[in-house]
C-alpha atoms as a PDB file:
ATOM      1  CA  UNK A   1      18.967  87.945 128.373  1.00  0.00           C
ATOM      2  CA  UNK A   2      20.458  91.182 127.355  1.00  0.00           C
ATOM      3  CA  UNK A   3      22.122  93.623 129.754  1.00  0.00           C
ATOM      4  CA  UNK A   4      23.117  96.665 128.886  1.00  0.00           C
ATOM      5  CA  UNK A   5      27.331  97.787 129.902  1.00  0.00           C
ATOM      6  CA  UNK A   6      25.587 100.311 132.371  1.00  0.00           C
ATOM      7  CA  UNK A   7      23.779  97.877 134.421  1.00  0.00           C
ATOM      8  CA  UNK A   8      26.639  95.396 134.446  1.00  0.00           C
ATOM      9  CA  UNK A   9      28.849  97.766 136.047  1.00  0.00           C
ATOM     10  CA  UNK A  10      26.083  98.383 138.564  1.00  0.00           C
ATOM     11  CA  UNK A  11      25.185  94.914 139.385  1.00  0.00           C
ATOM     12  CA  UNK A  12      28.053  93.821 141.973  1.00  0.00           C
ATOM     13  CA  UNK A  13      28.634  90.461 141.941  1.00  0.00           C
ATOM     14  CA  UNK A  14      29.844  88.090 144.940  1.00  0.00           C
ATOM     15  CA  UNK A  15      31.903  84.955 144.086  1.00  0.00           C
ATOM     16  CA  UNK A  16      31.860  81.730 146.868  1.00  0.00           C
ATOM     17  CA  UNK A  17      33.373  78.484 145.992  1.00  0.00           C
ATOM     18  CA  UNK A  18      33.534  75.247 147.956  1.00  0.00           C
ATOM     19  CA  UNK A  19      29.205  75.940 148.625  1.00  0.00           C
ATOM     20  CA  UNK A  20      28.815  72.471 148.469  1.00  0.00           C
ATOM     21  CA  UNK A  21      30.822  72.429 152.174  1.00  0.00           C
ATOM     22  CA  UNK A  22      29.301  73.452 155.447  1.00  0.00           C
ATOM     23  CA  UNK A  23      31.884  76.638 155.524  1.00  0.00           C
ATOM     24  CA  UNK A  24      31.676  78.041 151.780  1.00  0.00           C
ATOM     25  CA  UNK A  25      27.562  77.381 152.449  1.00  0.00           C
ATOM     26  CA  UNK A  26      27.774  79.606 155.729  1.00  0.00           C
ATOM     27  CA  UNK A  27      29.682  82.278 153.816  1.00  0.00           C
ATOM     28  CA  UNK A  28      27.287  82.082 150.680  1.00  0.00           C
ATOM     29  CA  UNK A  29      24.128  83.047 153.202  1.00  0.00           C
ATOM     30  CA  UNK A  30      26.345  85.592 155.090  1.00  0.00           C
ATOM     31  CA  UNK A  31      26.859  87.557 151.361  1.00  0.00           C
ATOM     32  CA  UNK A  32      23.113  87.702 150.746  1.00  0.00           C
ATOM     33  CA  UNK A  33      22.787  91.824 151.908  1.00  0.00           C
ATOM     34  CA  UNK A  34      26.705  92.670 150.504  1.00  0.00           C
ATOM     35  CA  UNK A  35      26.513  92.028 146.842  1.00  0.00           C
ATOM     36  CA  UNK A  36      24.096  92.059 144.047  1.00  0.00           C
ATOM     37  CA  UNK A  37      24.439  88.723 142.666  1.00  0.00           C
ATOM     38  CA  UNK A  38      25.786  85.759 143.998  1.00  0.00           C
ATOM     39  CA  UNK A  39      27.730  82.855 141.694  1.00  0.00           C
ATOM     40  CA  UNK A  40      28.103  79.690 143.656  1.00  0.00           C
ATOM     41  CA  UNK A  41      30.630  77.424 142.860  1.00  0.00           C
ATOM     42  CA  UNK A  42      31.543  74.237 143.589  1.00  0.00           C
ATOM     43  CA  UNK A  43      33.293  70.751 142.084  1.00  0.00           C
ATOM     44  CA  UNK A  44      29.717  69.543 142.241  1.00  0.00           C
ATOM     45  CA  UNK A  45      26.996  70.701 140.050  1.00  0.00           C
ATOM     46  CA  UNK A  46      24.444  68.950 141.688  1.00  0.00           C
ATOM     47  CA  UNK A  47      25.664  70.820 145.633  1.00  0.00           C
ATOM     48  CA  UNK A  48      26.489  74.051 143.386  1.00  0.00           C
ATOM     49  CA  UNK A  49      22.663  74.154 142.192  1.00  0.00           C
ATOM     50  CA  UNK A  50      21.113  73.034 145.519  1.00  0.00           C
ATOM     51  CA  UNK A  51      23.301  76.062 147.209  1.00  0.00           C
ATOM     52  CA  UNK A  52      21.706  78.221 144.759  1.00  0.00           C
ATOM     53  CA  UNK A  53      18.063  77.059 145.366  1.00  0.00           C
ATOM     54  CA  UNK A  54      18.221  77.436 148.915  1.00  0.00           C
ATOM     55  CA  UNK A  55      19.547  80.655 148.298  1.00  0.00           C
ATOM     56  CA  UNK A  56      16.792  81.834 145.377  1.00  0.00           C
ATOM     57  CA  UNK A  57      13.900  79.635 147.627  1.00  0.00           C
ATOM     58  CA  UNK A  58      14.668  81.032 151.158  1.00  0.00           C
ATOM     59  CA  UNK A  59      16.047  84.177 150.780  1.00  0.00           C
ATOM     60  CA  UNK A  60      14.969  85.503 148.098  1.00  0.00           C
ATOM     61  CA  UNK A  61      18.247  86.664 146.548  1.00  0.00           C
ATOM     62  CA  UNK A  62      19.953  86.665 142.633  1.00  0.00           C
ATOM     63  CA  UNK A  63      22.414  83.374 142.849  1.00  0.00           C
ATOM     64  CA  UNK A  64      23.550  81.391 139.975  1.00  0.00           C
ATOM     65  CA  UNK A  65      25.585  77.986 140.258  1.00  0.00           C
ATOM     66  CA  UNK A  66      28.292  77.194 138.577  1.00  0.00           C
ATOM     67  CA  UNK A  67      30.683  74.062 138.304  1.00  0.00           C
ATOM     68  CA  UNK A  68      34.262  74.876 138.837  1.00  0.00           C
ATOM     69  CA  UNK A  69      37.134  72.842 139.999  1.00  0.00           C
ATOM     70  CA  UNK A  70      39.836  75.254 140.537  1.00  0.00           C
ATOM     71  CA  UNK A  71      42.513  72.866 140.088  1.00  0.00           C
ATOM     72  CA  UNK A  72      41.825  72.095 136.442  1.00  0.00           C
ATOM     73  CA  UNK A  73      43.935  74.725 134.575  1.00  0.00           C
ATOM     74  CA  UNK A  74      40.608  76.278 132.554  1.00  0.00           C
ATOM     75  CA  UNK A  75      38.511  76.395 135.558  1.00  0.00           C
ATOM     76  CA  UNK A  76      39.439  79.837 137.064  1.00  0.00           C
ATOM     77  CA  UNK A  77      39.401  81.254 133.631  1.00  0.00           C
ATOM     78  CA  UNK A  78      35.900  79.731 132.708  1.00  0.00           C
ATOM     79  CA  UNK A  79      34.905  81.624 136.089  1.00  0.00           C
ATOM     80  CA  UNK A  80      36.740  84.158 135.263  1.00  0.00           C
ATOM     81  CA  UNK A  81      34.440  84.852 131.588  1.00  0.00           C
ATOM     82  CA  UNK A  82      31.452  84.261 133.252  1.00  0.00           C
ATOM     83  CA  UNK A  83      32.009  87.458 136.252  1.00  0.00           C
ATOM     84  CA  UNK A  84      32.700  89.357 133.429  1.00  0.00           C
ATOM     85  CA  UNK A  85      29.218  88.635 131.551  1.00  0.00           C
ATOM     86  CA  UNK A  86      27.446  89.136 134.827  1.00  0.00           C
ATOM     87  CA  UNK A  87      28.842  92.235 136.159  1.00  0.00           C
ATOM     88  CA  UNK A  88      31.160  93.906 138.686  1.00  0.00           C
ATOM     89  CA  UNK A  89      33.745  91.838 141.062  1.00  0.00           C
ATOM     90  CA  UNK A  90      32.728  92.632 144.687  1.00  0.00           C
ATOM     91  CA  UNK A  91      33.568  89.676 146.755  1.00  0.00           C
ATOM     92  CA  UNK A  92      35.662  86.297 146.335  1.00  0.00           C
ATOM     93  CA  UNK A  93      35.451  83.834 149.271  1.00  0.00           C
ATOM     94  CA  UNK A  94      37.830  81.211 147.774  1.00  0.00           C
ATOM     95  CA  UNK A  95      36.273  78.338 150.976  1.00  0.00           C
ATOM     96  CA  UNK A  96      37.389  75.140 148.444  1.00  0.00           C
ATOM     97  CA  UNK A  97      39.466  73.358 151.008  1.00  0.00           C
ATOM     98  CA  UNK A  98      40.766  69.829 151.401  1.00  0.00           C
ATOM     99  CA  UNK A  99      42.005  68.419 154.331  1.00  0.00           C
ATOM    100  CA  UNK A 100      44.590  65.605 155.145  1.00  0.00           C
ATOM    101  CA  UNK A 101      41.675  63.399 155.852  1.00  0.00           C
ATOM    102  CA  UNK A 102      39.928  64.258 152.597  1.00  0.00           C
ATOM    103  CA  UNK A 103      43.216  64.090 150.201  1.00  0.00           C
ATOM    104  CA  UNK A 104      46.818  62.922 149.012  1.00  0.00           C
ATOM    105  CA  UNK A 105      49.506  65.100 149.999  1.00  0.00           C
ATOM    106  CA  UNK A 106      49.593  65.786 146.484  1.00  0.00           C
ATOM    107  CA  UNK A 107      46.443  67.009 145.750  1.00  0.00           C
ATOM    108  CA  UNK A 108      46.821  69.060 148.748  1.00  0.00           C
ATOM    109  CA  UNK A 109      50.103  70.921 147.209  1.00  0.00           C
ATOM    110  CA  UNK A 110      47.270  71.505 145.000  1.00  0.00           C
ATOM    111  CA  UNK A 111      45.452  73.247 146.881  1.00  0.00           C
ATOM    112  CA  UNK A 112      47.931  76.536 147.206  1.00  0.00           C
ATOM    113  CA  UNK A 113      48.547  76.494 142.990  1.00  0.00           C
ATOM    114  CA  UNK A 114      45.003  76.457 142.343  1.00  0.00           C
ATOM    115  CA  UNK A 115      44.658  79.162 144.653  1.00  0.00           C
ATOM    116  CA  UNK A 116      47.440  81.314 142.932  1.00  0.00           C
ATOM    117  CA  UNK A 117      46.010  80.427 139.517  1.00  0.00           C
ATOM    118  CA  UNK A 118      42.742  81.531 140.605  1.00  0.00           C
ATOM    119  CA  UNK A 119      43.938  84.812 141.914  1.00  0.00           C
ATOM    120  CA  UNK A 120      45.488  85.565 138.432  1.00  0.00           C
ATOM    121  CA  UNK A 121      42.733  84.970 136.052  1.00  0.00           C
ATOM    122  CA  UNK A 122      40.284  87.472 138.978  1.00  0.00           C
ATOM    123  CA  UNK A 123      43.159  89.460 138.996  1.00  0.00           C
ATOM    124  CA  UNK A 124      42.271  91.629 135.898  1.00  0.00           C
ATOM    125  CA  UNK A 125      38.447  92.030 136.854  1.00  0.00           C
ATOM    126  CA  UNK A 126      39.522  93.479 140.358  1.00  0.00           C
ATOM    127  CA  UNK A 127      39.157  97.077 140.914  1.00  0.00           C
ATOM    128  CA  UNK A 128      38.705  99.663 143.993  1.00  0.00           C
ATOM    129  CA  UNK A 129      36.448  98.489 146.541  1.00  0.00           C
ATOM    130  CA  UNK A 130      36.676  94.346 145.704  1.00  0.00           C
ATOM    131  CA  UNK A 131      37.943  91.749 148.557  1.00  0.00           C
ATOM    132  CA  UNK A 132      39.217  88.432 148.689  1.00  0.00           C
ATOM    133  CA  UNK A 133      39.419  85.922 150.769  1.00  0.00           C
ATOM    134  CA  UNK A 134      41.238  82.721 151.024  1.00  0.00           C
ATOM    135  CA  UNK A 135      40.380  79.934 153.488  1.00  0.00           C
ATOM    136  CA  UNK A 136      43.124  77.979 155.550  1.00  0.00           C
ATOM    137  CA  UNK A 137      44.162  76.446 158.622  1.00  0.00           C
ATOM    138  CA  UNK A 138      46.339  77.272 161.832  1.00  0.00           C
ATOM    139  CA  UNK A 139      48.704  74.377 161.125  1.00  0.00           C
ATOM    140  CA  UNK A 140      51.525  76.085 160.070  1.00  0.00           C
ATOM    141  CA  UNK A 141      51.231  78.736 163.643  1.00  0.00           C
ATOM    142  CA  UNK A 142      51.136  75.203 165.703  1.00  0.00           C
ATOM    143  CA  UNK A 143      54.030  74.147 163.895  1.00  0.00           C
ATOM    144  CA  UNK A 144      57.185  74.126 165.640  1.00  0.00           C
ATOM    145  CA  UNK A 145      59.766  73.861 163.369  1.00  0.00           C
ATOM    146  CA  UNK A 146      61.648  76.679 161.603  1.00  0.00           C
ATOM    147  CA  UNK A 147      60.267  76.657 158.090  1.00  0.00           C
ATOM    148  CA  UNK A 148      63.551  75.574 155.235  1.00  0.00           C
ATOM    149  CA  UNK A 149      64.140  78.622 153.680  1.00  0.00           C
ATOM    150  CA  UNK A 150      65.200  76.754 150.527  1.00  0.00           C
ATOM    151  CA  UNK A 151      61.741  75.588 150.785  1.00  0.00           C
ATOM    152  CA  UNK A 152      60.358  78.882 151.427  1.00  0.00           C
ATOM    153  CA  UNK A 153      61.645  80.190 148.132  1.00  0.00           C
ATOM    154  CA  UNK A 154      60.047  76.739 146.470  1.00  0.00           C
ATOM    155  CA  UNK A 155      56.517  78.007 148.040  1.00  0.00           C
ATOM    156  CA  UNK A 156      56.232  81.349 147.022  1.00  0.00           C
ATOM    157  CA  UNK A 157      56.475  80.320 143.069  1.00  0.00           C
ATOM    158  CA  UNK A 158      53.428  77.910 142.969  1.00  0.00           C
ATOM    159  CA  UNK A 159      52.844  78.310 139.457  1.00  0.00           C
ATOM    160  CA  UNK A 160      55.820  76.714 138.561  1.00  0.00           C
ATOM    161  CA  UNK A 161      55.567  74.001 136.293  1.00  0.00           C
ATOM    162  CA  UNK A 162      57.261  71.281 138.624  1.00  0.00           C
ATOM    163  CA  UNK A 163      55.925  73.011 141.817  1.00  0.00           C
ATOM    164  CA  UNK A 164      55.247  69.550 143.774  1.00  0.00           C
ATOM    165  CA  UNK A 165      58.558  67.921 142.296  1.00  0.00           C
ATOM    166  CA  UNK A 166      60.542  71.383 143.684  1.00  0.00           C
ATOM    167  CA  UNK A 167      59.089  71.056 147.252  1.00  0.00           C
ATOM    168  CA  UNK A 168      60.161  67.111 147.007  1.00  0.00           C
ATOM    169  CA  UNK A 169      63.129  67.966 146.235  1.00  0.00           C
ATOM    170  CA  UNK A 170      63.726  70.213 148.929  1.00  0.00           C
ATOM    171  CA  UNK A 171      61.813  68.425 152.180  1.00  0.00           C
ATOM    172  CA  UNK A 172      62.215  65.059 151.067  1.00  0.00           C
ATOM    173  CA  UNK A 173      59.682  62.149 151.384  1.00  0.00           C
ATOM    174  CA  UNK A 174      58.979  64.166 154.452  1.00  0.00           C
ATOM    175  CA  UNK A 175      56.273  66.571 152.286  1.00  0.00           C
ATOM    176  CA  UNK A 176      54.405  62.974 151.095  1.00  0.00           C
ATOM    177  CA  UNK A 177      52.461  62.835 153.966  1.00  0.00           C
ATOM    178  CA  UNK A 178      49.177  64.492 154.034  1.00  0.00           C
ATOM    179  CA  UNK A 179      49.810  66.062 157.229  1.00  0.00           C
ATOM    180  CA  UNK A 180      52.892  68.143 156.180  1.00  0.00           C
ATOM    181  CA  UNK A 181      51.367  68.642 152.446  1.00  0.00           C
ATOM    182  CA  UNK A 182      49.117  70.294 154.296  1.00  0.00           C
ATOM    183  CA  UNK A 183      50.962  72.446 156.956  1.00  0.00           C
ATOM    184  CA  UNK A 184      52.954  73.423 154.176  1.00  0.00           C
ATOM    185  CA  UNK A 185      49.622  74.443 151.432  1.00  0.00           C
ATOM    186  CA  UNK A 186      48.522  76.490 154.431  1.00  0.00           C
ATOM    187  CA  UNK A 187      51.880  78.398 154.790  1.00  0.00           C
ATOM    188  CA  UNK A 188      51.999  78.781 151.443  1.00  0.00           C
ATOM    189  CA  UNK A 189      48.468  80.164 151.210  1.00  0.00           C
ATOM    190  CA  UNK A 190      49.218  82.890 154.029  1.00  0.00           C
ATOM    191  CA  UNK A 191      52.852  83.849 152.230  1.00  0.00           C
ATOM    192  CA  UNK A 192      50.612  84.298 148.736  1.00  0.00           C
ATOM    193  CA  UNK A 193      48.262  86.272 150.460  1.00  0.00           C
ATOM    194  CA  UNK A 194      50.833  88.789 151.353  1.00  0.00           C
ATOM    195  CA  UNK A 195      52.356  89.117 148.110  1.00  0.00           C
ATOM    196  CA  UNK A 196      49.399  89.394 146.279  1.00  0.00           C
ATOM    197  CA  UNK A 197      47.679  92.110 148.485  1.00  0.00           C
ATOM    198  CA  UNK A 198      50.491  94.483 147.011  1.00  0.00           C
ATOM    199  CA  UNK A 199      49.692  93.581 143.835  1.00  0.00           C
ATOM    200  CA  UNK A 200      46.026  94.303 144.221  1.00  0.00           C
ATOM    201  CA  UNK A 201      46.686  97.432 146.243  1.00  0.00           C
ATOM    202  CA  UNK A 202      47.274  99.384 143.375  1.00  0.00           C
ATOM    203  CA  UNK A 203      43.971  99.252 142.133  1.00  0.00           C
ATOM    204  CA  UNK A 204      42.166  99.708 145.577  1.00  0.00           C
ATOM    205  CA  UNK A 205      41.794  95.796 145.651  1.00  0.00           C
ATOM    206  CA  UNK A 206      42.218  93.934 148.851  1.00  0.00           C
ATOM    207  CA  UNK A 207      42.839  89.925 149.914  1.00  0.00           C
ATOM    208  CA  UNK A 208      43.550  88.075 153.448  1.00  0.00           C
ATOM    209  CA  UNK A 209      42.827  84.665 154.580  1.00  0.00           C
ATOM    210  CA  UNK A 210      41.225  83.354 156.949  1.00  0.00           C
ATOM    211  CA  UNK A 211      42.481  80.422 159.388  1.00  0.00           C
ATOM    212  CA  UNK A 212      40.466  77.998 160.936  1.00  0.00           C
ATOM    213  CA  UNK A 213      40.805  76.359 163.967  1.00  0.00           C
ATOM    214  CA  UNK A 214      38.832  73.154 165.659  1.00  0.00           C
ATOM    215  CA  UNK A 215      35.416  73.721 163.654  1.00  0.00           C
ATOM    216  CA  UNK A 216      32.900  71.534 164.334  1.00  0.00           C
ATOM    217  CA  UNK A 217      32.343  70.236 161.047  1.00  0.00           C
ATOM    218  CA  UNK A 218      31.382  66.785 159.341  1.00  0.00           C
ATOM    219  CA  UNK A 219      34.772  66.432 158.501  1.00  0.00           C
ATOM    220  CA  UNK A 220      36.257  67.515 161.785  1.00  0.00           C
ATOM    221  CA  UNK A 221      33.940  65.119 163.805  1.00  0.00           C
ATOM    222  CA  UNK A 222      35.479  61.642 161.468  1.00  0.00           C
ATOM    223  CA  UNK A 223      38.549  62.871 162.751  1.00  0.00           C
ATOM    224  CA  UNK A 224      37.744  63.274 166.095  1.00  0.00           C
ATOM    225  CA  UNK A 225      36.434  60.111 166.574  1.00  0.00           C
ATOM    226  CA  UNK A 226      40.229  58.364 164.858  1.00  0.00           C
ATOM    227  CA  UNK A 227      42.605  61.279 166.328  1.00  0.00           C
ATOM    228  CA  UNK A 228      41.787  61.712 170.223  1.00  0.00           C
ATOM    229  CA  UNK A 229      44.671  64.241 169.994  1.00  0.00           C
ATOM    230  CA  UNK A 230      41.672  66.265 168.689  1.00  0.00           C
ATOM    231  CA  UNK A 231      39.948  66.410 171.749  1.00  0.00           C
ATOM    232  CA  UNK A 232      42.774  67.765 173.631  1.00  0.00           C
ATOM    233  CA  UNK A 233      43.323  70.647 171.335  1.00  0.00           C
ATOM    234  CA  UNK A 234      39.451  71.374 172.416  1.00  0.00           C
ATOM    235  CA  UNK A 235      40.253  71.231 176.027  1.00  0.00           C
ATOM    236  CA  UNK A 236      42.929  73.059 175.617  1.00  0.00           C
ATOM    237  CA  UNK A 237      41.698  76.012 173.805  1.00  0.00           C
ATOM    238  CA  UNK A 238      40.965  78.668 175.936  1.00  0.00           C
ATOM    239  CA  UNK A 239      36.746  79.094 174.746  1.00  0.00           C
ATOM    240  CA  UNK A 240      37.237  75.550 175.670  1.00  0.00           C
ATOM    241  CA  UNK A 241      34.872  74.095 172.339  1.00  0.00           C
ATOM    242  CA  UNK A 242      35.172  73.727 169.073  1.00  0.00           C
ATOM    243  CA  UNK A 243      34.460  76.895 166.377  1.00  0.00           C
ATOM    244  CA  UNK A 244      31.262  76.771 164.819  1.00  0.00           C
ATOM    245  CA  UNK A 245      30.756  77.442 160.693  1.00  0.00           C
ATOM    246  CA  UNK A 246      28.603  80.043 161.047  1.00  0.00           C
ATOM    247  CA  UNK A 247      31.547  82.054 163.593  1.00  0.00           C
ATOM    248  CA  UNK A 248      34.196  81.510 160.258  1.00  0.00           C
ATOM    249  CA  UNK A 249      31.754  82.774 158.175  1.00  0.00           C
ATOM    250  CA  UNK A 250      31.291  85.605 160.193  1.00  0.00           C
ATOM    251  CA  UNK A 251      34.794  86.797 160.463  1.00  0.00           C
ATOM    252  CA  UNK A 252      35.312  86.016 156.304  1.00  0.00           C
ATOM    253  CA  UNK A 253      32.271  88.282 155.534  1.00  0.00           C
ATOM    254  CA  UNK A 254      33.310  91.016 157.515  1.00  0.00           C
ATOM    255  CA  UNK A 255      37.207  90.641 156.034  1.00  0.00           C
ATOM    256  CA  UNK A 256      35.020  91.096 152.521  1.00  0.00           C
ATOM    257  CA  UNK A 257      33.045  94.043 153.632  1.00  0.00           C
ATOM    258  CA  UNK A 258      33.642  97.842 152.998  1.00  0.00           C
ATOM    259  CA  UNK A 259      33.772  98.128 156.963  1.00  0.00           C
ATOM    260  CA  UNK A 260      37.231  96.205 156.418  1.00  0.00           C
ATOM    261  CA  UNK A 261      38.519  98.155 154.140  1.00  0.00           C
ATOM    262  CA  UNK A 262      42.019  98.948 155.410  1.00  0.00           C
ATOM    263  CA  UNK A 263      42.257  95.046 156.348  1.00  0.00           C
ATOM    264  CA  UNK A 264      44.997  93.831 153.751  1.00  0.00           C
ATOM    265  CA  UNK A 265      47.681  90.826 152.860  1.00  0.00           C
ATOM    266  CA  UNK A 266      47.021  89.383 156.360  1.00  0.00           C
ATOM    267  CA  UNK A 267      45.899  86.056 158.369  1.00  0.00           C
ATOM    268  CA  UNK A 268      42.905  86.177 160.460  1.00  0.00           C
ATOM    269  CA  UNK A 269      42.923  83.369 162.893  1.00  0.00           C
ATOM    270  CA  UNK A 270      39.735  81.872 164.095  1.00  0.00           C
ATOM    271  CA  UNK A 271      40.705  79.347 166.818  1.00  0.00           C
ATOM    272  CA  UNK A 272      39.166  80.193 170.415  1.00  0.00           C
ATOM    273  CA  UNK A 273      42.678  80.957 171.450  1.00  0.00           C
ATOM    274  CA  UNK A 274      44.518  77.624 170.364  1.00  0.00           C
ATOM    275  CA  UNK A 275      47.588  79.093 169.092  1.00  0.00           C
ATOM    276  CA  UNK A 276      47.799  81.486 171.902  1.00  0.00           C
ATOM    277  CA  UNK A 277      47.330  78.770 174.798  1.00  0.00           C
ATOM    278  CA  UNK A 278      49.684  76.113 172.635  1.00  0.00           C
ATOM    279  CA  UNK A 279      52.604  79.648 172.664  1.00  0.00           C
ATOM    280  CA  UNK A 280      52.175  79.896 176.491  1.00  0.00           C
ATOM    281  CA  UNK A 281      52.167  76.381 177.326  1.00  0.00           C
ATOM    282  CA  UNK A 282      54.702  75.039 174.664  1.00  0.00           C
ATOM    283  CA  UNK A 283      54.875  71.630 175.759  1.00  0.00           C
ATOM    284  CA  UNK A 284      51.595  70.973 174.578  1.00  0.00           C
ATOM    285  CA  UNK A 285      52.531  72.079 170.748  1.00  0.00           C
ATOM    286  CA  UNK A 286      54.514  69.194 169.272  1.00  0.00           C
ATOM    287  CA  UNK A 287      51.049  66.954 170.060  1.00  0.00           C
ATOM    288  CA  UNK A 288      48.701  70.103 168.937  1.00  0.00           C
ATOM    289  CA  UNK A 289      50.382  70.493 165.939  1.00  0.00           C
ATOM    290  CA  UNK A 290      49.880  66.720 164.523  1.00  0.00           C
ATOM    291  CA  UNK A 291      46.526  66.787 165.646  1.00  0.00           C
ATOM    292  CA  UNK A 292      45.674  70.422 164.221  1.00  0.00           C
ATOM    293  CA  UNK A 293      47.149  68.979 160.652  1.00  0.00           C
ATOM    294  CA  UNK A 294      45.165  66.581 160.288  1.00  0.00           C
ATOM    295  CA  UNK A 295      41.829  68.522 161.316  1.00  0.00           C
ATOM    296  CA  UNK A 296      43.355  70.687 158.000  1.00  0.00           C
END
């Protein structure tokens, strides 16, 4: 079909990947009344389609699936072609998201470059008005270690060709295990965030992430039942219970909404007040923070 330049810069479109998860499904329903057009992405075709069925079937609304793994290098720009044929960048909620459980500490080094590539090929379809949002954890906030700043420097150039080697090369075999992979992805995710909000600033773009705590997901509860450490985390967090999806979703759809629109280049933290009870009662952080990395 045919659509004319006018009514693609009408038609504002709303960008989810990860739908095949329990979070980037939440946030897909949660977009339905902010954009347009949806385009549901996901590794899977077969959980990208079914997201966009529910979608079309239940509520009614204009979604499209699409398959997309973000860490192959012509994935974001694949994505990229297709926004452009279907109209105007609203809304990015970037919820593919491994955790220590689900990957190598390789893959989940990963993670943070496919992020940053994906931020450069949306990069030139952003314009006043569209949000991002990255998901990550609250690893790195339970971590209690002062960060390497020779490592730091390695982290905030993730497009570098030997990114993963560099970060060896700093830390060690210490970065080989999933756990610290991914305390490290996540820090890297919330340092991106803040260097890329200035770049999108100057077009009236925004980005932040979004940090989850103890969520009760599938995930979360196969870890739960191996890490016990899990549980204490829980009983420790001041709501006293684990996060629901839906609550994430909730904070990442406002954080994409115009009534957010001075919200910029930070971390929201979704927890129950885990961070904040592990800072008052710090002897409880060294066992938090193993047990929070692995949760992811």
């Amino acid at each position: 079909m045919n659509h004319s330049s006018y009514e693609l810069q009408n038609t504002t479109l709303g960008v989810v990947t990860g739908v095949g998860g329990t979070l980037g499904a939440a946030c897909a329903r949660q977009l339905v009344d902010h954009v347009d057009r949806l385009l549901l992405a996901d590794r899977d075709p077969h959980a990208a389609a079914a997201a966009a069925r529910e979608l079309v079937h239940d509520a009614g609304v204009a979604a499209e699936p699409f398959t997309l793994d973000v860490a192959h290098e012509d994935g974001p720009e694949r994505l990229a072609a297709r926004i452009r044929e279907l109209g105007t960048l609203r809304a990015v909620a970037h919820m593919d998201f491994c955790t220590p459980s689900m990957a190598t500490a390789g893959e989940l080094l990963t993670d943070l470059v496919a992020t940053a590539r994906l931020a450069e090929a949306l990069r030139p379809l952003a314009g006043n008005g569209t949000a991002t949002v990255v998901l990550s954890a609250m690893s790195p906030m339970l971590d209690p270690n002062i960060p390497d700043p020779a490592a730091l420097a390695v982290l905030d150039d993730p497009l570098h060709p030997r990114f993963a080697e560099r970060m060896r090369e700093v830390l060690g075999a210490s970065i080989d295990t999933p756990a610290a992979a991914s305390t490290w992805a996540n820090r890297g995710i919330h340092r991106f965030v803040r260097r890329e909000s200035v770049r999108l600033g100057a077009v009236g773009a925004r980005i932040c992430s979004v940090s989850k705590g103890i969520i009760d997901l599938p995930s979360m509860r196969m870890d739960a039942a191996e890490f016990p450490g899990i549980d204490r985390i829980v009983q420790t967090t001041p709501l006293g219970r684990m996060g629901h999806a839906e609550e994430v979703a909730a904070v990442v759809t406002f954080a994409l909404s115009e009534q957010a629109s001075f919200l910029n280049g930070i971390d929201l933290l979704v927890d129950g007040g885990a961070c904040a009870a592990a800072d008052i009662s710090p002897v409880h952080a060294p066992a938090a923070t193993r047990t929070a990395v692995l949760a992811g």
